[in-house]
C-alpha atoms as a PDB file:
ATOM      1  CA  UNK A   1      32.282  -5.649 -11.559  1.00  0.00           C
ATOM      2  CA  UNK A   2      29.587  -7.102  -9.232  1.00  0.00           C
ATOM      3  CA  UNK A   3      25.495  -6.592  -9.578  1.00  0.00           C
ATOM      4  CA  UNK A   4      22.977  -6.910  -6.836  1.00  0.00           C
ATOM      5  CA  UNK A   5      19.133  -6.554  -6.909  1.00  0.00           C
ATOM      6  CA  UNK A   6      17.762  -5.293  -4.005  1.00  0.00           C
ATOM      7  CA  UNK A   7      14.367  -5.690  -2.945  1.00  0.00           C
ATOM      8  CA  UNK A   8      12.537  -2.495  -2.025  1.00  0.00           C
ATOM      9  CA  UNK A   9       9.578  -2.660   0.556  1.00  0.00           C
ATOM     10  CA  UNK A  10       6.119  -0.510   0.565  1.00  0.00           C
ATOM     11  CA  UNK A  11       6.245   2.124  -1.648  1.00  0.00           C
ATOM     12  CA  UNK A  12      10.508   1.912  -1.819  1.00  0.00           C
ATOM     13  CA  UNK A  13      10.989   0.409  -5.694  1.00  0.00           C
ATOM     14  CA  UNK A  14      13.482  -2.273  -6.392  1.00  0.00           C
ATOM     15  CA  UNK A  15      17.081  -0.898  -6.804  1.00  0.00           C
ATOM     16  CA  UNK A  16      20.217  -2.769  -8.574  1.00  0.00           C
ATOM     17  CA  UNK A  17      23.629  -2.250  -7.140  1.00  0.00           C
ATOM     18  CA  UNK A  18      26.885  -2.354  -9.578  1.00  0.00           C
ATOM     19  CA  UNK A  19      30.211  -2.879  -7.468  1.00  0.00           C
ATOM     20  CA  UNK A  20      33.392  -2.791  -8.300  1.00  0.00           C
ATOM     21  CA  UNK A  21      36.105  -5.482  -7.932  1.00  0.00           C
ATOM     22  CA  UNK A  22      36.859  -3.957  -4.255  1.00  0.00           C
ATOM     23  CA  UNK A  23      32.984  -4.120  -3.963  1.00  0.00           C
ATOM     24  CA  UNK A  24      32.888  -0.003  -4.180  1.00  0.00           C
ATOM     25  CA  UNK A  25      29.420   0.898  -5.190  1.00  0.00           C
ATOM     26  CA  UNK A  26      29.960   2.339  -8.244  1.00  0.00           C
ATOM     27  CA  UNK A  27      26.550   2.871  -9.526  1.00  0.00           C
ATOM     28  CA  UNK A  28      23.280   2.708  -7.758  1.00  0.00           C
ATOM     29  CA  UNK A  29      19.146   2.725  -9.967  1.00  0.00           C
ATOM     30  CA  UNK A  30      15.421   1.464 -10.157  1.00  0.00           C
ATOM     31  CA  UNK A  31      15.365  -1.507 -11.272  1.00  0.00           C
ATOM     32  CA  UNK A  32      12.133  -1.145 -13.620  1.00  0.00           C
ATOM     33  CA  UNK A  33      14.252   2.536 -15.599  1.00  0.00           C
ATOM     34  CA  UNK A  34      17.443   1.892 -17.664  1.00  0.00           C
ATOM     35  CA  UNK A  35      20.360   3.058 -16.331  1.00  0.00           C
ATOM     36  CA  UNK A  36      21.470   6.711 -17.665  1.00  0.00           C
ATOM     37  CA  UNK A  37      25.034   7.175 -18.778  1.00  0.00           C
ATOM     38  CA  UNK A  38      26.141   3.419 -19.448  1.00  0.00           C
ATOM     39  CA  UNK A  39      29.119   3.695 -21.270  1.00  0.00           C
ATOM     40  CA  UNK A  40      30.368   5.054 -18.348  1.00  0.00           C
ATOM     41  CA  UNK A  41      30.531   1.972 -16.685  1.00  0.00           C
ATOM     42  CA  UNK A  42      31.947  -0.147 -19.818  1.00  0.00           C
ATOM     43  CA  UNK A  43      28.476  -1.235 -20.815  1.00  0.00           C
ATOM     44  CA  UNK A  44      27.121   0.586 -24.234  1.00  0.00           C
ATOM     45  CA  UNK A  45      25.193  -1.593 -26.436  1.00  0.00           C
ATOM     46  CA  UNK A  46      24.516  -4.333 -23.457  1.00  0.00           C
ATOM     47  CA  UNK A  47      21.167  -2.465 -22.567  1.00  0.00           C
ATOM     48  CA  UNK A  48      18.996  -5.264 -23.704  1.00  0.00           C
ATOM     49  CA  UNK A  49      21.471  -8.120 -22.164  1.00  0.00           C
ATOM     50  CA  UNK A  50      21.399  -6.410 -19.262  1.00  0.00           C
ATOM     51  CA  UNK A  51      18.069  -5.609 -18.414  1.00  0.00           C
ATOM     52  CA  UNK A  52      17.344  -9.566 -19.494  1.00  0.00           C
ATOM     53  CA  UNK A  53      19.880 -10.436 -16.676  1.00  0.00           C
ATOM     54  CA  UNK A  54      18.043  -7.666 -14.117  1.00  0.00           C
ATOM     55  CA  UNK A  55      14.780  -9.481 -14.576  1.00  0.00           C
ATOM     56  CA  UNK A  56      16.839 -12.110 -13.618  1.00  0.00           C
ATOM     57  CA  UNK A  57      18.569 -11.416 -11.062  1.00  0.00           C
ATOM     58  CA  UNK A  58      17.428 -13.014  -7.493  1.00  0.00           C
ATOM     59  CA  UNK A  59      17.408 -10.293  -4.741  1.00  0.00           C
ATOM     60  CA  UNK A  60      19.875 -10.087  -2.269  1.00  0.00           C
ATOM     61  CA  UNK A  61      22.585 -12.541  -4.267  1.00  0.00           C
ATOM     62  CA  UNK A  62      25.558 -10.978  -5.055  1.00  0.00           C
ATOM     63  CA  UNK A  63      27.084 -12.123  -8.325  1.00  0.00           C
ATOM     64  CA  UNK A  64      29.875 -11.475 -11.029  1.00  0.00           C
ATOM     65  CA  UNK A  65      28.229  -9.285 -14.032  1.00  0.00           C
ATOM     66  CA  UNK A  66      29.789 -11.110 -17.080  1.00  0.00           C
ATOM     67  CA  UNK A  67      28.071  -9.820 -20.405  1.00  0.00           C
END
């Protein structure tokens, strides 16, 4: 799975991008709200790592999400 930040512009937030392995967008949120439904994606109890790693997480550099 790959993560993304995008940077939003005027009154468009910031939005984070989860991919999968193909680089299918999978999942697709704000960047400042938690994402809803994690364990779908193989991610319960990583909510604190990764928001830590969203904070992060330069825009527009695509990288592996390893947690």
């Amino acid at each position: 799975m790959y993560i993304i930040k995008v940077k939003g512009k005027a009154k468009i937030p910031d939005y984070i991008q989860l991919r999968d392995d193909n680089f299918v967008l999978i999942a697709y949120f704000r960047a400042d709200r938690p994402l809803k439904n994690i364990e779908k994606y193989g991610l319960e109890g990583k909510e604190e790592e990764l928001q830590k790693l969203i904070t992060e997480l330069p825009f527009g550099k695509l990288q592996k999400l390893s947690l």
